[in-house]
Structures are given as C-alpha cells and as structure tokens.
C-alpha atoms as a PDB file:
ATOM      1  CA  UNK A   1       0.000   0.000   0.000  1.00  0.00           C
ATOM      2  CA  UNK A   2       1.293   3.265  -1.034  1.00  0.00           C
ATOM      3  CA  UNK A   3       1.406   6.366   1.745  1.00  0.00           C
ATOM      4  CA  UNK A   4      -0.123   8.344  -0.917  1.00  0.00           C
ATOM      5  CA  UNK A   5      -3.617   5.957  -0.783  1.00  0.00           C
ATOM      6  CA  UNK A   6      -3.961   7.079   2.650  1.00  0.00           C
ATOM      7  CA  UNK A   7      -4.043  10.455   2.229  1.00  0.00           C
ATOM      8  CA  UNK A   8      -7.387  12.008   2.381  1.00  0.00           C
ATOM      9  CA  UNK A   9      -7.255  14.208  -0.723  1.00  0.00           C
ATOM     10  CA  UNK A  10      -6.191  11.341  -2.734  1.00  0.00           C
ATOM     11  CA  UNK A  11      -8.450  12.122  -6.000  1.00  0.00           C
ATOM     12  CA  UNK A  12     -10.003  15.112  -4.849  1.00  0.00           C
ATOM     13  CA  UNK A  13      -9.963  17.740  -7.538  1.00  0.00           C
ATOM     14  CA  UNK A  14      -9.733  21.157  -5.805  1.00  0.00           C
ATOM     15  CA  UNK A  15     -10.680  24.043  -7.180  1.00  0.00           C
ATOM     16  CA  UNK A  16      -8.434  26.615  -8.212  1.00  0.00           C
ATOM     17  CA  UNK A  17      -8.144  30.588  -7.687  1.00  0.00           C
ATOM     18  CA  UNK A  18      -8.492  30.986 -11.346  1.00  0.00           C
ATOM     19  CA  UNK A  19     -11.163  28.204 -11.806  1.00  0.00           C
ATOM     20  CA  UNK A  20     -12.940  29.550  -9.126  1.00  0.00           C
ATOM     21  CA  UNK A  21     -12.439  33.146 -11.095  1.00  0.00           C
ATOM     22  CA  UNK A  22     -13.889  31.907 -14.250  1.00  0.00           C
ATOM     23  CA  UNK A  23     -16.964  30.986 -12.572  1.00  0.00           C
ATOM     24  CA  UNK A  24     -17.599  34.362 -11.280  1.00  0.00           C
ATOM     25  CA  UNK A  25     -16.886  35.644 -14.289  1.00  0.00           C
ATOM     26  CA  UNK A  26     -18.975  33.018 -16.113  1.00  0.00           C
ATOM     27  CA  UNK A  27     -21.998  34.858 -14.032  1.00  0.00           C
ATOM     28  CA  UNK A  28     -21.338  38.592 -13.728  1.00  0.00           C
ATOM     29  CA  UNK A  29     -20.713  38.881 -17.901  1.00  0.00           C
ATOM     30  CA  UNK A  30     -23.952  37.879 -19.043  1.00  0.00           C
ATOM     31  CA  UNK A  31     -25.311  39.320 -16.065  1.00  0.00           C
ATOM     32  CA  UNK A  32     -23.940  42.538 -16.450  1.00  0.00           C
ATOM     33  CA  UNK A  33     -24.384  42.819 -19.579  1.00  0.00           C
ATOM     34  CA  UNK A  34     -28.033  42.244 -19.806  1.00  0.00           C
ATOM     35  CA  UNK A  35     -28.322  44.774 -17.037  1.00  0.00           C
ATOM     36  CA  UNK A  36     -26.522  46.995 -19.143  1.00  0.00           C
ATOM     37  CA  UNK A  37     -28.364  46.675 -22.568  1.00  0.00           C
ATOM     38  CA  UNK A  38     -29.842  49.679 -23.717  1.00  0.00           C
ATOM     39  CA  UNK A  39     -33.452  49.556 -23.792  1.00  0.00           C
ATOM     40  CA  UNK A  40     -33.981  51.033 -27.525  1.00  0.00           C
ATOM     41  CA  UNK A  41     -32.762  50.060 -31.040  1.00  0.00           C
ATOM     42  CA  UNK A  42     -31.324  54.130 -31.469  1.00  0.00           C
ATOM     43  CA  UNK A  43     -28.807  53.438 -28.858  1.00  0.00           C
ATOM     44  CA  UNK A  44     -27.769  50.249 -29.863  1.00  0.00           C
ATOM     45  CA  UNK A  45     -27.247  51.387 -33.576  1.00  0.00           C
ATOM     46  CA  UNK A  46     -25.454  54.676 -31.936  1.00  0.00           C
ATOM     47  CA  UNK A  47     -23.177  51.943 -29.428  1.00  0.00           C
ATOM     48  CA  UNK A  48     -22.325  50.277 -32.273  1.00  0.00           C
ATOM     49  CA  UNK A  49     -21.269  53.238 -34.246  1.00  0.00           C
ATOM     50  CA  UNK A  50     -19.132  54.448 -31.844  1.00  0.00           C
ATOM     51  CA  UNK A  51     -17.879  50.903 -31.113  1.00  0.00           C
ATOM     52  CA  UNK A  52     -17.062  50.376 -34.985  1.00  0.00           C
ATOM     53  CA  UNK A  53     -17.016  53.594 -36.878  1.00  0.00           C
ATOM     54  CA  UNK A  54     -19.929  52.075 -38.716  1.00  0.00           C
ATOM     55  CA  UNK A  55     -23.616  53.112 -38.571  1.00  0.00           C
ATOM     56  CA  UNK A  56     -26.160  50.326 -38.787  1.00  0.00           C
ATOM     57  CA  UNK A  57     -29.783  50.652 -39.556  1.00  0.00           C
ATOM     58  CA  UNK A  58     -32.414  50.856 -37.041  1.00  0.00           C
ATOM     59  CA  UNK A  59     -34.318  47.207 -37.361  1.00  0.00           C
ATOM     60  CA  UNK A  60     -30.512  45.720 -37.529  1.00  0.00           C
ATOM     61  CA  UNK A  61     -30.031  47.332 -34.200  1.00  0.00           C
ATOM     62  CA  UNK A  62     -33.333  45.842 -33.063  1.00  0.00           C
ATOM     63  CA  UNK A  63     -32.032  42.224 -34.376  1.00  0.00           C
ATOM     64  CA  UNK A  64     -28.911  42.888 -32.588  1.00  0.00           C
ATOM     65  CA  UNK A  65     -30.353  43.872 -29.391  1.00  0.00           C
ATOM     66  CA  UNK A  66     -32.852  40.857 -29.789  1.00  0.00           C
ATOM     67  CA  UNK A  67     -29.967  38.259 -30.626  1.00  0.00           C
ATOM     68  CA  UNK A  68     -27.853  39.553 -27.549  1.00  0.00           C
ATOM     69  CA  UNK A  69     -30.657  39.607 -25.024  1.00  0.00           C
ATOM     70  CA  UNK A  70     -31.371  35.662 -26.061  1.00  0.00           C
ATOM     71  CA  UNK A  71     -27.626  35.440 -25.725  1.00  0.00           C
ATOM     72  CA  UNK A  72     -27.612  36.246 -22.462  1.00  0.00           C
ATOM     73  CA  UNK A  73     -30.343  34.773 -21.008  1.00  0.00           C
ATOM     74  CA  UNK A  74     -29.487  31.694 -22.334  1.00  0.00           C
ATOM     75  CA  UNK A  75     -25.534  32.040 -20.760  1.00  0.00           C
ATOM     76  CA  UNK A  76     -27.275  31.999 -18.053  1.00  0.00           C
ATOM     77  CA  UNK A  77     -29.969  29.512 -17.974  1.00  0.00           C
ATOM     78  CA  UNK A  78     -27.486  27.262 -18.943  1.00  0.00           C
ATOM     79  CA  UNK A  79     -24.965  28.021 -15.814  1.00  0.00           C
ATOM     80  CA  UNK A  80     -27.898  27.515 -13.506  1.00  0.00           C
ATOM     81  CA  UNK A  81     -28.976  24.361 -15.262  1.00  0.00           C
ATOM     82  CA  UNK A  82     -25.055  22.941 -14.592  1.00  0.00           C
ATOM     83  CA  UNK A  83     -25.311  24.257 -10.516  1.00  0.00           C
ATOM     84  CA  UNK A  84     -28.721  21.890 -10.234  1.00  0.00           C
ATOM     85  CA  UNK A  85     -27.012  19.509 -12.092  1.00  0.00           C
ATOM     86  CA  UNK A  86     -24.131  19.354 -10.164  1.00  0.00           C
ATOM     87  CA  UNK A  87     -26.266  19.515  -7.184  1.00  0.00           C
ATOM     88  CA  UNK A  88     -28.504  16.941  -8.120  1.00  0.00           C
ATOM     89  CA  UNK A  89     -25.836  14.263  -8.964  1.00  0.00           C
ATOM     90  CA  UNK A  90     -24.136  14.995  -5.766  1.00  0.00           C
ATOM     91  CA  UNK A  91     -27.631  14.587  -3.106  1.00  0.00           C
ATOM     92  CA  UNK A  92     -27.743  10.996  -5.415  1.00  0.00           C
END
C-alpha cells in the first residue's frame, strides 16, 4: 500500500483561484451585460457606431439587441442548469 492511498485528498480535484475566477466571471458577464443593454434600437445602432465607426440601420439594431438579449439569457440559464445539475448528482 502506497502512503499516498492514505491520504485524504487522494483524488479530490480542488478548485483553483483561477477556476474559481472563471466561474464568477462566467456569471457577472452575461449578467452585467443584460443589465446593461440599452433599452432602444437608437442606442444600440449609436453603441455600435461608436464601437465600430460604422452606422447600422435601425431594425438591424433591433435584431442585434434581440440576438444579444437571447444570448444572455441563455448564458445563463445554462450556468444555472449545470449548478442543479451538479447539485442533483451529488444529493444521489
């Protein structure tokens, strides 16, 4: 038998400072973001324009807005979906 066996982190996986930073990250982006979002398509075209140097018309800034919204929300439906997950396979 090996002295490492014993040991009681044998295995374990810890988490690291910059895993554990990615996660944060992982939440406050979309998050903050979304907060962030301008609420009509005139500032998103005039965002973007500033952003790019190039103007964009007003029901492409809508799509944008639209696209980045569902972008969003889905970023983080889907990190709340892998918490239960996680949670859920560890109660079994």
């Amino acid at each position: 038998m090996n002295a490492h066996d014993d040991c009681c982190c044998a295995g374990a996986t810890g988490r690291t400072f910059a895993r554990r930073c990615g996660d944060v990250a992982g939440w406050v982006l979309p998050a903050s973001a979304l907060a962030l979002m301008p609420k009509c398509p005139a500032c998103v075209a005039a965002y973007f324009a500033i952003a790019t140097g190039f103007g964009i018309s007003m029901s492409a800034a809508a799509y944008l807005r639209t696209g980045a919204i569902a972008a969003c929300v889905a970023t983080l439906l889907y990190l709340a979906a892998r918490i239960v997950r996680r949670r859920w396979l560890a109660a079994a």
